[in-house]
N, C-alpha and C. Protein backbone atom coordinates (compact mmCIF):
# COMPACT_ATOMS: atom_id res chain seq x y z
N UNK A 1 -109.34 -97.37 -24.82
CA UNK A 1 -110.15 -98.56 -24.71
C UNK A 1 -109.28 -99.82 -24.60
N UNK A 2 -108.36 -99.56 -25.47
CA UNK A 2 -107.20 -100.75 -25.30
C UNK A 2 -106.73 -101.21 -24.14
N UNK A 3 -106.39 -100.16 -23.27
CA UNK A 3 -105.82 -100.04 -22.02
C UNK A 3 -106.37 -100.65 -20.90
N UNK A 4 -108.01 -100.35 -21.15
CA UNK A 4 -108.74 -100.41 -20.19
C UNK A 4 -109.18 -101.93 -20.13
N UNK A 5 -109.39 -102.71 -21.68
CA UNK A 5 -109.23 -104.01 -22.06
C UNK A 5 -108.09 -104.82 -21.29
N UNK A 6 -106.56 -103.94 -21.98
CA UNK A 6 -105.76 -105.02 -21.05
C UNK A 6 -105.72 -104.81 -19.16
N UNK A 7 -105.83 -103.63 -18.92
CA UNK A 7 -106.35 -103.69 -17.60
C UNK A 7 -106.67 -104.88 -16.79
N UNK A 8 -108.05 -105.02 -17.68
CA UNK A 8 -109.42 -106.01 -17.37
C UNK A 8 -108.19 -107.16 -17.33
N UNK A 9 -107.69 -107.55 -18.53
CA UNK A 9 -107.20 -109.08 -18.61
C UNK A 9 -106.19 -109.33 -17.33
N UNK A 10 -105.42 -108.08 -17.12
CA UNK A 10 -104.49 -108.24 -16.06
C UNK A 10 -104.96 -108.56 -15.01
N UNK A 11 -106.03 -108.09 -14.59
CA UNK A 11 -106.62 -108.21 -12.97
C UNK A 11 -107.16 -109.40 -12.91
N UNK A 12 -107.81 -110.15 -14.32
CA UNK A 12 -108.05 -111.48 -14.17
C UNK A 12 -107.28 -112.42 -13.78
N UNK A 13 -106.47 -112.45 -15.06
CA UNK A 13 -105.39 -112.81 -14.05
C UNK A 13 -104.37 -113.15 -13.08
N UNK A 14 -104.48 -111.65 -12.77
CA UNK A 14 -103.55 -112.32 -11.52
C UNK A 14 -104.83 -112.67 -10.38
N UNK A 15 -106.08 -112.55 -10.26
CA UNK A 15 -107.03 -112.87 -9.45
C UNK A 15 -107.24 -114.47 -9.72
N UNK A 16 -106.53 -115.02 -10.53
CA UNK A 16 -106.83 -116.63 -11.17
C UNK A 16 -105.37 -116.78 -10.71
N UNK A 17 -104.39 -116.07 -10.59
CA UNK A 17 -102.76 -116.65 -10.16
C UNK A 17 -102.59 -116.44 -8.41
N UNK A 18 -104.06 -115.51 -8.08
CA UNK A 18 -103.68 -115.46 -6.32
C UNK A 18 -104.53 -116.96 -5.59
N UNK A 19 -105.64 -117.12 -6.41
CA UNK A 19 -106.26 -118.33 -6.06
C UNK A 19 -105.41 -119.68 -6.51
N UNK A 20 -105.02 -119.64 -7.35
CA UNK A 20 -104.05 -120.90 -7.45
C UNK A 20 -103.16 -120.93 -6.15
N UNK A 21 -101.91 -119.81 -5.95
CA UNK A 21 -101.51 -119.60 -5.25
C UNK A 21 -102.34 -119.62 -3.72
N UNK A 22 -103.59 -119.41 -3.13
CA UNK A 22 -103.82 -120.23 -2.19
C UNK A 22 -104.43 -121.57 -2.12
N UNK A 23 -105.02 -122.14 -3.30
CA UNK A 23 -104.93 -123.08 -3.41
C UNK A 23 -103.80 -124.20 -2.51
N UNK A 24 -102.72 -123.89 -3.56
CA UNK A 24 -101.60 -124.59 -2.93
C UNK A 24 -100.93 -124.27 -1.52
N UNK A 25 -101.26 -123.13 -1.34
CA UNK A 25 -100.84 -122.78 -0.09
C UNK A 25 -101.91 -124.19 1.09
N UNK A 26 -102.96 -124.10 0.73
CA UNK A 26 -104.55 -124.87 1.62
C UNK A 26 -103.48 -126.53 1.54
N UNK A 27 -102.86 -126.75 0.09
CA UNK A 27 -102.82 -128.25 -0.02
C UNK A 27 -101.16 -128.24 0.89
N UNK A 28 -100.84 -127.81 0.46
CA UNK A 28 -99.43 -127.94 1.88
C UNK A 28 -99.87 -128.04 2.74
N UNK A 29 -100.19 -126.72 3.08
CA UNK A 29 -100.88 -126.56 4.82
C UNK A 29 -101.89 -128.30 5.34
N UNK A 30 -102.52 -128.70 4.70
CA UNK A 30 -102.73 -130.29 4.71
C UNK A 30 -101.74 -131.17 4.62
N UNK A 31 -100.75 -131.52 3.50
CA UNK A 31 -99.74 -131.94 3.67
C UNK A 31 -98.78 -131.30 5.30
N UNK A 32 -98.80 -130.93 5.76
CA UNK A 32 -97.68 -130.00 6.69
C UNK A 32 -98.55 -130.62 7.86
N UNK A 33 -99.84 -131.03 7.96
CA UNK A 33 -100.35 -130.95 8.92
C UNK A 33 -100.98 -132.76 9.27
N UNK A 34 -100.52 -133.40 8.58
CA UNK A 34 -100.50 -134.77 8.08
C UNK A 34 -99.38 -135.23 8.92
N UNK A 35 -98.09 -134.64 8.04
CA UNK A 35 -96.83 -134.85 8.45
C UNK A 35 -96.71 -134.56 9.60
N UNK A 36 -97.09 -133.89 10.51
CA UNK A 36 -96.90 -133.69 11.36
C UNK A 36 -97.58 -134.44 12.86
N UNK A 37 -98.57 -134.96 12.34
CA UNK A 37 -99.30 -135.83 13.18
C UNK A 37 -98.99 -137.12 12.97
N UNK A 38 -98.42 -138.05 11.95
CA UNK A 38 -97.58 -138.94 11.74
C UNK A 38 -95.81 -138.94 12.71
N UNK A 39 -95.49 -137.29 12.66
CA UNK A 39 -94.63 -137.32 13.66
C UNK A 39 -94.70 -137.43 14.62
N UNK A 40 -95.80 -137.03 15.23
CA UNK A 40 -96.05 -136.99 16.95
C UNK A 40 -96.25 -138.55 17.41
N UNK A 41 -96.84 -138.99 16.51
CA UNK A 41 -97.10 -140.42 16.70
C UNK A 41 -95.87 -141.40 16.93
N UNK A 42 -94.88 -141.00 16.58
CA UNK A 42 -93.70 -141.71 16.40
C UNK A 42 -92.76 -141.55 17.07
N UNK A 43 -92.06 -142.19 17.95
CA UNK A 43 -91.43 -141.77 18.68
C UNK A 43 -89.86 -141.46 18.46
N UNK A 44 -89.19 -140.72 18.80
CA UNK A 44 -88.11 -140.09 18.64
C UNK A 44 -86.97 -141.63 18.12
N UNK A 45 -86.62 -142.77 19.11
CA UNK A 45 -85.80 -143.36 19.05
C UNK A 45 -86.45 -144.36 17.70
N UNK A 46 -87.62 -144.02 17.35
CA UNK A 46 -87.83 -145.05 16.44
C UNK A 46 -87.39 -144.36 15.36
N UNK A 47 -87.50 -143.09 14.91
CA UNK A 47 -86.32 -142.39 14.30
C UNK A 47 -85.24 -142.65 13.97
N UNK A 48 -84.69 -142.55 14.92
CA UNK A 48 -83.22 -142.74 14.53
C UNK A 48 -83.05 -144.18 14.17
N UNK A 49 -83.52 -145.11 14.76
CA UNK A 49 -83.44 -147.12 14.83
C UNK A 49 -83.40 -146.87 13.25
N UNK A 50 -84.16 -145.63 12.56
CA UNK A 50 -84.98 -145.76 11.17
C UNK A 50 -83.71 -145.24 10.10
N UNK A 51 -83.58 -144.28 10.74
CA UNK A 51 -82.22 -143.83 10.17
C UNK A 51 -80.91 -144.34 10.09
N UNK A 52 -80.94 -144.81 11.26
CA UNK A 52 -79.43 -146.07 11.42
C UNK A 52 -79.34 -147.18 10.73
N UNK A 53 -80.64 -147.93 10.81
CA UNK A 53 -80.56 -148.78 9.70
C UNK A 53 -80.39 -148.53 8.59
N UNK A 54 -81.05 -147.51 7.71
CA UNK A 54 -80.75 -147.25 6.23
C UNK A 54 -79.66 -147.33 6.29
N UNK A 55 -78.68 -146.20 6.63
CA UNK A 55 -77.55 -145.56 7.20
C UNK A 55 -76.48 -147.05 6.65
N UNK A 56 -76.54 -147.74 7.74
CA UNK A 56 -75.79 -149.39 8.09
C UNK A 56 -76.13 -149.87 6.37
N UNK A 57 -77.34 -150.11 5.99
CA UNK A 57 -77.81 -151.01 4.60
C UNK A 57 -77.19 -150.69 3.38
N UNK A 58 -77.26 -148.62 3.27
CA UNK A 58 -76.56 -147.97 2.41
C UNK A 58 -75.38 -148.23 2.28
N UNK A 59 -74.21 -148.08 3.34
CA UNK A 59 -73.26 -148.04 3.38
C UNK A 59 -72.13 -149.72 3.46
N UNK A 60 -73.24 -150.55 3.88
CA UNK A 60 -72.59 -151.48 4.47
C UNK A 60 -71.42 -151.37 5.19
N UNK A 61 -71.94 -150.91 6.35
CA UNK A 61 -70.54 -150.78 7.18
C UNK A 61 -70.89 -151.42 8.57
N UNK A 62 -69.77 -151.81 9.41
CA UNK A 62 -70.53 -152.49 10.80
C UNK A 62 -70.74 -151.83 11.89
N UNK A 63 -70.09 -150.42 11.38
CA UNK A 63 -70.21 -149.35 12.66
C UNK A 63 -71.01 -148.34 12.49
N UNK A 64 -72.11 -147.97 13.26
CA UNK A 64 -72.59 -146.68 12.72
C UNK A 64 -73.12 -146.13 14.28
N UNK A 65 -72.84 -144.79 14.22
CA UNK A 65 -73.21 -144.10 15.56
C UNK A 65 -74.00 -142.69 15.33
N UNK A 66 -74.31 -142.13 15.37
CA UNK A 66 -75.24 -140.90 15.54
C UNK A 66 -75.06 -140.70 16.87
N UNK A 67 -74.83 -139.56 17.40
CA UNK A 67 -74.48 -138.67 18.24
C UNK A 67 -75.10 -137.32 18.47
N UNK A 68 -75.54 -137.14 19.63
CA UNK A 68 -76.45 -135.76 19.91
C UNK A 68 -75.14 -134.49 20.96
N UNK A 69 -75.04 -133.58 20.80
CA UNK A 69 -74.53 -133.26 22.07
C UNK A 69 -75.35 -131.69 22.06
N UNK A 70 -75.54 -132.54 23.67
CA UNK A 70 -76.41 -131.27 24.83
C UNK A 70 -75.32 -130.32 25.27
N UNK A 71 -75.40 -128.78 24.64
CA UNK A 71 -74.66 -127.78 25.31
C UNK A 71 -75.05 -127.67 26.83
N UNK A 72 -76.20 -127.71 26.84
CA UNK A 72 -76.32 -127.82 28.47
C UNK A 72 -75.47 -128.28 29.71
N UNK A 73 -75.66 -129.38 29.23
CA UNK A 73 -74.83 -130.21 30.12
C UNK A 73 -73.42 -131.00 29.72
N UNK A 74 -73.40 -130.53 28.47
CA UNK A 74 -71.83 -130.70 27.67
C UNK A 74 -71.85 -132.34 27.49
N UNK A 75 -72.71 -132.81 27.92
CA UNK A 75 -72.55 -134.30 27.16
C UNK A 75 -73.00 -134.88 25.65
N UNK A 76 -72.47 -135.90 25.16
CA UNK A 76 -73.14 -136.77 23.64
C UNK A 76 -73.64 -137.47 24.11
N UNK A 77 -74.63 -138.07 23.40
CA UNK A 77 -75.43 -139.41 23.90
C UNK A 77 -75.50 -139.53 22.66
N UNK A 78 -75.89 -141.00 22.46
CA UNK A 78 -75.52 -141.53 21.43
C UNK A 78 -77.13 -142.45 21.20
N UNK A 79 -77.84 -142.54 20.62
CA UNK A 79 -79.37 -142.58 20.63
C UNK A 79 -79.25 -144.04 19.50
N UNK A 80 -78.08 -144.01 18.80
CA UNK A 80 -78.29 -145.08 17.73
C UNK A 80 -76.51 -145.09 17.59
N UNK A 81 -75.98 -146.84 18.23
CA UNK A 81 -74.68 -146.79 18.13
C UNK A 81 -74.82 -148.39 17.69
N UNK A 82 -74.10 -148.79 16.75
CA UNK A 82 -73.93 -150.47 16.30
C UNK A 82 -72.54 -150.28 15.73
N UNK A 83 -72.13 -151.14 17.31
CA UNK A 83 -70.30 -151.49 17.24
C UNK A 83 -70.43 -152.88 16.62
N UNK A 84 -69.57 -153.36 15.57
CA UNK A 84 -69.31 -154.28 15.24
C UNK A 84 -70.75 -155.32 14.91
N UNK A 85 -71.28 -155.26 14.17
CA UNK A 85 -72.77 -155.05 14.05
C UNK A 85 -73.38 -155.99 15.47
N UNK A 86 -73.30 -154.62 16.55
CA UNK A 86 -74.29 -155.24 17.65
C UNK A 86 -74.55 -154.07 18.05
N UNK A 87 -76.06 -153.64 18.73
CA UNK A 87 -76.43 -152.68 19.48
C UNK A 87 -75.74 -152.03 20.77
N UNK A 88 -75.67 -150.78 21.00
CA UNK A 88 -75.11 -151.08 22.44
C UNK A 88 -75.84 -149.89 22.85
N UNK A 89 -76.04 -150.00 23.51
CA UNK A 89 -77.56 -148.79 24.36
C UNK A 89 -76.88 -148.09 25.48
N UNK A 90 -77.59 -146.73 25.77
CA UNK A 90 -77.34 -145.74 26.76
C UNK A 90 -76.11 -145.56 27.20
N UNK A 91 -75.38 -144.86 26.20
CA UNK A 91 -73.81 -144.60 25.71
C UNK A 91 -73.80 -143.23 26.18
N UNK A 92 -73.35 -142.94 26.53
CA UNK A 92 -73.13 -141.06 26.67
C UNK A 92 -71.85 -140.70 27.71
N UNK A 93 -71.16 -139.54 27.34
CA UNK A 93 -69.52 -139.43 27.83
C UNK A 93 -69.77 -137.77 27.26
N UNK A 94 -68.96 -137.09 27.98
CA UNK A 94 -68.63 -135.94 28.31
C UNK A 94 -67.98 -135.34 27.12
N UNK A 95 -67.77 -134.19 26.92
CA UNK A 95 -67.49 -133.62 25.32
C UNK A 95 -66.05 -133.25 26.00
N UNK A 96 -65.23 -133.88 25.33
CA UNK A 96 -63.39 -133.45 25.15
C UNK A 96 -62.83 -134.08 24.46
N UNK A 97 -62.24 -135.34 24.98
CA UNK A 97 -61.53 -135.84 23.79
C UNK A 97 -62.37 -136.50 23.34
N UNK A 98 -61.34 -137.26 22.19
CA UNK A 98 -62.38 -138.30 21.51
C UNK A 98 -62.29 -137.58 20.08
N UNK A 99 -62.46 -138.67 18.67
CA UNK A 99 -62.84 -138.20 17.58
C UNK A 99 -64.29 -137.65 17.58
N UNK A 100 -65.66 -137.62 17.97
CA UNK A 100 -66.96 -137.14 17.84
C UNK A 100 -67.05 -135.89 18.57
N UNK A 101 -65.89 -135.72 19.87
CA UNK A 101 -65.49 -134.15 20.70
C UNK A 101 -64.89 -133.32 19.25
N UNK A 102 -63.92 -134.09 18.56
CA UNK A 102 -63.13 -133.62 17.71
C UNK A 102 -64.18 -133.05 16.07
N UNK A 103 -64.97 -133.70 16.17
CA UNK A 103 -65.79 -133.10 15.16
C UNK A 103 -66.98 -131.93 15.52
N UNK A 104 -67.35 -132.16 16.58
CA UNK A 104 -68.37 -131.37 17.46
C UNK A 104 -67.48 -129.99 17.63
N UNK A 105 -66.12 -129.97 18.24
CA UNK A 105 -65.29 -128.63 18.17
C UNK A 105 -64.87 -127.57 16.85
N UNK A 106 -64.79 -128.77 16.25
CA UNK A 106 -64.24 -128.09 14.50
C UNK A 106 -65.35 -127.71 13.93
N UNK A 107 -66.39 -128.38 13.67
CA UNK A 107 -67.51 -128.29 12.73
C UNK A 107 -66.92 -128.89 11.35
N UNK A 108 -65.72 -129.90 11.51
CA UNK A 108 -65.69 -130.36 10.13
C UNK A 108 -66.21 -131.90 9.69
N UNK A 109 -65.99 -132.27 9.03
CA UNK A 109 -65.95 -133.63 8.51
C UNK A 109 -64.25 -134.46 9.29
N UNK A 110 -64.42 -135.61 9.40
CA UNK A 110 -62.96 -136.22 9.61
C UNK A 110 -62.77 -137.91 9.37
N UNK A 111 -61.91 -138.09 7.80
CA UNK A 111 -62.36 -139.59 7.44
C UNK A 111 -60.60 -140.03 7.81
N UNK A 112 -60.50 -141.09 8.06
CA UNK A 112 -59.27 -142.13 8.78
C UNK A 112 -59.29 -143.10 8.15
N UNK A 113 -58.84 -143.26 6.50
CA UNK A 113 -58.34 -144.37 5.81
C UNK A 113 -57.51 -145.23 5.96
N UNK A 114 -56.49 -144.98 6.82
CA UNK A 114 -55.10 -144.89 6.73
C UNK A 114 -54.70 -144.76 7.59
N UNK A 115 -53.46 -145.90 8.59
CA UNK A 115 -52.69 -145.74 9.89
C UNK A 115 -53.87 -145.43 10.59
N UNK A 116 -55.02 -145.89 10.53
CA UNK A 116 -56.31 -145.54 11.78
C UNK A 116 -56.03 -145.68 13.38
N UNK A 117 -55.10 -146.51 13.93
CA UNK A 117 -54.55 -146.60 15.45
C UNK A 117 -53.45 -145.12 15.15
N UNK A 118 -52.72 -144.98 14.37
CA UNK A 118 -51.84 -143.72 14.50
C UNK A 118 -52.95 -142.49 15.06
N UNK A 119 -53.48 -142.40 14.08
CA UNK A 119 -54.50 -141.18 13.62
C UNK A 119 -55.50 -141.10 15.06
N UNK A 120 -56.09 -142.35 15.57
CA UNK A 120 -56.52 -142.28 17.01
C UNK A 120 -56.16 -141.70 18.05
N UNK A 121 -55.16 -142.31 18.05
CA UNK A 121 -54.26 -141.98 19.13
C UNK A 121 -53.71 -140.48 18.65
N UNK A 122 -53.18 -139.55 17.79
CA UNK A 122 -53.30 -138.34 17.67
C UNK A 122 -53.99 -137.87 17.83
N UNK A 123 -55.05 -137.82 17.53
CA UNK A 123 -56.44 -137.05 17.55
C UNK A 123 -56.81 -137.66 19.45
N UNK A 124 -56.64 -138.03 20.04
CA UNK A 124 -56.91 -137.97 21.28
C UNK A 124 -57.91 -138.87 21.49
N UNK A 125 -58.11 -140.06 20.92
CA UNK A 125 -58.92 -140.67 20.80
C UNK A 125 -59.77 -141.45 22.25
N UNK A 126 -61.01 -141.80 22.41
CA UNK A 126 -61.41 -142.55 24.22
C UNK A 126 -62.41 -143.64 23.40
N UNK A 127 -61.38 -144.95 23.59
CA UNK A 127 -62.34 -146.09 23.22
C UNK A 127 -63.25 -146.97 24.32
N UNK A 128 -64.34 -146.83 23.66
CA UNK A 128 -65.57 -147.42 25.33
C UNK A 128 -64.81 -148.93 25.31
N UNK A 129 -65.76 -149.24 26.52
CA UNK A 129 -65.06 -150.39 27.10
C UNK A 129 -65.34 -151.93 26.37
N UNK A 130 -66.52 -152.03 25.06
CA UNK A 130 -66.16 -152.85 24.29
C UNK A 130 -65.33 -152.70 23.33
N UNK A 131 -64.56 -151.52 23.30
CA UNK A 131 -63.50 -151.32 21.78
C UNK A 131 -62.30 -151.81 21.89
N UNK A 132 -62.02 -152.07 21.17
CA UNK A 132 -60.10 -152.05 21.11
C UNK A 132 -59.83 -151.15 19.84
N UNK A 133 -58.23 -150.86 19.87
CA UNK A 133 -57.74 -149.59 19.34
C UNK A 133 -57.64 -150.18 17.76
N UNK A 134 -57.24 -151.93 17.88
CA UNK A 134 -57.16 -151.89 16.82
C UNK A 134 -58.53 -152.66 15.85
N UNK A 135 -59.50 -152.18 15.89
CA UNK A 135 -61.28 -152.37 15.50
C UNK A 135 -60.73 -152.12 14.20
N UNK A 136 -60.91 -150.50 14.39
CA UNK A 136 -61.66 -150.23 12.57
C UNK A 136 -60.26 -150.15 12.09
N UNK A 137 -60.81 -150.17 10.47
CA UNK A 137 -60.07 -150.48 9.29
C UNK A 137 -59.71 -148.48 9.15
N UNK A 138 -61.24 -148.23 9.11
CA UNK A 138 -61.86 -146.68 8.45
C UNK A 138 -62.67 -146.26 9.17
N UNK A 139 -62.90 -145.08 9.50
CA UNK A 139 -63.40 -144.12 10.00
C UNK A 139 -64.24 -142.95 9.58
N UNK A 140 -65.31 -142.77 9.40
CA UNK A 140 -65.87 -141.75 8.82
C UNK A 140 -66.93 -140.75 9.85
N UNK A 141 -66.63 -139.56 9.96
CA UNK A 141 -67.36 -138.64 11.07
C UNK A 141 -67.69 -137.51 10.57
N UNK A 142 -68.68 -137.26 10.43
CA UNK A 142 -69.57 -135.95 9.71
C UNK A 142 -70.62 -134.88 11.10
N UNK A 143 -70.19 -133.79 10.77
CA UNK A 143 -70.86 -133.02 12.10
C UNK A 143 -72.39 -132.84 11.39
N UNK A 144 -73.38 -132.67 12.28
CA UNK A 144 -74.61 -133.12 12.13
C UNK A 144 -75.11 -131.11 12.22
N UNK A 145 -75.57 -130.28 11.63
CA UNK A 145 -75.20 -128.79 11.87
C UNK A 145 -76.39 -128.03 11.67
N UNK A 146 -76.91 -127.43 12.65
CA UNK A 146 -78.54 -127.22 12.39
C UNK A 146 -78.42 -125.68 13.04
N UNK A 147 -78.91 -124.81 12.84
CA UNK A 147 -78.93 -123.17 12.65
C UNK A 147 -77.28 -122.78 13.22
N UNK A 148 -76.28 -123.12 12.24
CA UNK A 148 -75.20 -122.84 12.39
C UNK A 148 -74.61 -123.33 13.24
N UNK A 149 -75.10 -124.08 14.43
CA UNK A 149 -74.26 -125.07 15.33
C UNK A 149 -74.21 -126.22 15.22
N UNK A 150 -73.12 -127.03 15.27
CA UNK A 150 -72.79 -128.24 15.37
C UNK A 150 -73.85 -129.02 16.66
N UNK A 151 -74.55 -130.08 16.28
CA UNK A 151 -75.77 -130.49 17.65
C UNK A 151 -75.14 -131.68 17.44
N UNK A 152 -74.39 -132.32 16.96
CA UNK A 152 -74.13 -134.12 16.63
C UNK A 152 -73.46 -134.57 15.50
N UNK A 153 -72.91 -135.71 15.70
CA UNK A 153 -72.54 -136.28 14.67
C UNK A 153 -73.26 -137.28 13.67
N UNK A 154 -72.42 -137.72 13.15
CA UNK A 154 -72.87 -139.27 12.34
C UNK A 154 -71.20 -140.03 11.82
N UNK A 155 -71.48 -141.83 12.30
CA UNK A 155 -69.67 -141.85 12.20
C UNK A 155 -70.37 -143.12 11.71
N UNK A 156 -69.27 -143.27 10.67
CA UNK A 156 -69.23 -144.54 9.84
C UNK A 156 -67.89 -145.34 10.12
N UNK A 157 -68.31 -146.73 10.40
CA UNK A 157 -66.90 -147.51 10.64
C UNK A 157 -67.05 -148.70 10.15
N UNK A 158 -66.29 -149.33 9.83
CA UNK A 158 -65.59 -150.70 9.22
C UNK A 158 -64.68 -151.30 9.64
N UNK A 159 -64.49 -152.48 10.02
CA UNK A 159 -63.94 -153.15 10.98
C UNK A 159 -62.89 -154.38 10.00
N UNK A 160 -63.22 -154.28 8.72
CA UNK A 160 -62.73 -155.79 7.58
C UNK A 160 -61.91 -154.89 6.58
N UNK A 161 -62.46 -153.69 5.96
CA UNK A 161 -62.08 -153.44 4.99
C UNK A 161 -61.84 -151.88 4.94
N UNK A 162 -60.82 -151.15 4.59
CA UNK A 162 -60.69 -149.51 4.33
C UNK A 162 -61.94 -149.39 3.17
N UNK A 163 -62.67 -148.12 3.78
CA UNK A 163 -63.73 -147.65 3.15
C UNK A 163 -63.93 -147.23 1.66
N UNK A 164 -64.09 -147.10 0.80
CA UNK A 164 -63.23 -146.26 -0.51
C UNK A 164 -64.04 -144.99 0.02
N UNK A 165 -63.10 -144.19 -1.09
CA UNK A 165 -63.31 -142.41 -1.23
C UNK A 165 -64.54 -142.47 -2.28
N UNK A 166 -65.70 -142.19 -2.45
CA UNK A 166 -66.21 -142.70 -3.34
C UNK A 166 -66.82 -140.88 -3.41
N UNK A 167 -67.84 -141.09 -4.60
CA UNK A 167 -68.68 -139.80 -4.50
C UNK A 167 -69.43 -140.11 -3.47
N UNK A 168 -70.16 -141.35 -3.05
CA UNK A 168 -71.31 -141.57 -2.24
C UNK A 168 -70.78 -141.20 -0.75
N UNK A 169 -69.55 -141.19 -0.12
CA UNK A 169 -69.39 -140.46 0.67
C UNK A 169 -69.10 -139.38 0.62
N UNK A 170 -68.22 -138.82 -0.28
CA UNK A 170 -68.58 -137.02 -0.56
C UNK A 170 -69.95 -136.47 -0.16
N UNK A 171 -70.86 -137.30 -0.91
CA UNK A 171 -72.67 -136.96 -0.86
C UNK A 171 -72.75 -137.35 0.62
N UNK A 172 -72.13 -138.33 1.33
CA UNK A 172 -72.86 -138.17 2.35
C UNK A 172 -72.52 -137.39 3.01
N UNK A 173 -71.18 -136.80 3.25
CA UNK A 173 -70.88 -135.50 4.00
C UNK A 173 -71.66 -134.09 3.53
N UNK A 174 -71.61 -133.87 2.29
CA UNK A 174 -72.51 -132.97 1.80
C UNK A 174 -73.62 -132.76 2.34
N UNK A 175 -74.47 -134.01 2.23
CA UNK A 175 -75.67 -134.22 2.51
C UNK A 175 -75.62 -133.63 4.16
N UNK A 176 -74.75 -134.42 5.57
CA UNK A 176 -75.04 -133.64 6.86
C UNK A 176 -74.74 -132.79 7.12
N UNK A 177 -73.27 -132.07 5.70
CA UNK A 177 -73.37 -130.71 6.60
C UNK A 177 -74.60 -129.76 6.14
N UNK A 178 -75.47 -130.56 5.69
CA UNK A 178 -76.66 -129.08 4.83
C UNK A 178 -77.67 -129.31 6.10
N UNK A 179 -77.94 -130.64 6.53
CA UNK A 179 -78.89 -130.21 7.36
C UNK A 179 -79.60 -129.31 8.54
């Protein structure tokens, strides 16, 4: 009789833990489906404008670039780039040299505290035609890494002051290589 008692209680329960369980399954699936129509609505570059700014506010830095690269056609485009805090639109160059080729090939992180024109110019560096070699102070380039491939970067620069080593950039490298 005992048995058959706890039986009973078991099946209640878990018949009260499968309805919870779709419960929440119903309230995501709403949430998921919210979110997602808020995305469609929005357009891609307003994205990133969204992200770059934080990006720039967080960090205070005057350089910030985000970088896409199309295996297709082997180019980066650059969807959100602020040289020296000014916009500069419809940027895109061929994947070889360059520090953002250089992170896109490795899949690593690559920060330039230090002798930054040396370190350029080693690393094979291609400055667009508003740069000069001697801009930044610091350099910061994180590969952007989504089902095991490298799709883009994200590069932090400073033009006044060497960046510090802080945790908050540890976290931020952390943070893109998880995505």
């Amino acid at each position: 009789m005992s048995v058959a008692l706890e039986n009973a209680r078991l099946f209640d329960e878990t018949n009260r833990l499968l309805k919870e369980t779709e419960q929440r399954t119903a309230e995501l699936a709403i949430i998921n489906s919210v979110q997602g129509g808020l995305a469609s609505k929005l357009e891609i570059q307003s994205i990133y404008d969204l992200v770059g700014d934080k990006i720039r506010d967080v960090f205070d830095t005057q350089g910030i670039c985000i970088s896409l690269y199309d295996r297709k056609t082997n180019f980066i485009r650059n969807p959100y780039y602020l040289f020296n805090g000014k916009r500069i639109y419809d940027m895109e160059f061929e994947l070889g040299k360059g520090l953002t080729s250089h992170i896109i090939n490795s899949g690593n992180p690559l920060l330039i505290n230090e002798n930054a024109i040396e370190r350029f110019r080693e690393l094979g560096a291609v400055f667009a035609p508003s740069e000069t070699e001697d801009t930044t102070k610091s350099w910061l380039g994180v590969p952007l890494i989504s089902g095991g491939l490298v799709i883009g970067t994200i590069r932090l620069e400073n033009y006044q002051r060497r960046m510090l080593i802080a945790k908050q950039m540890y976290l931020f490298c952390k943070l893109w290589l998880t995505v």
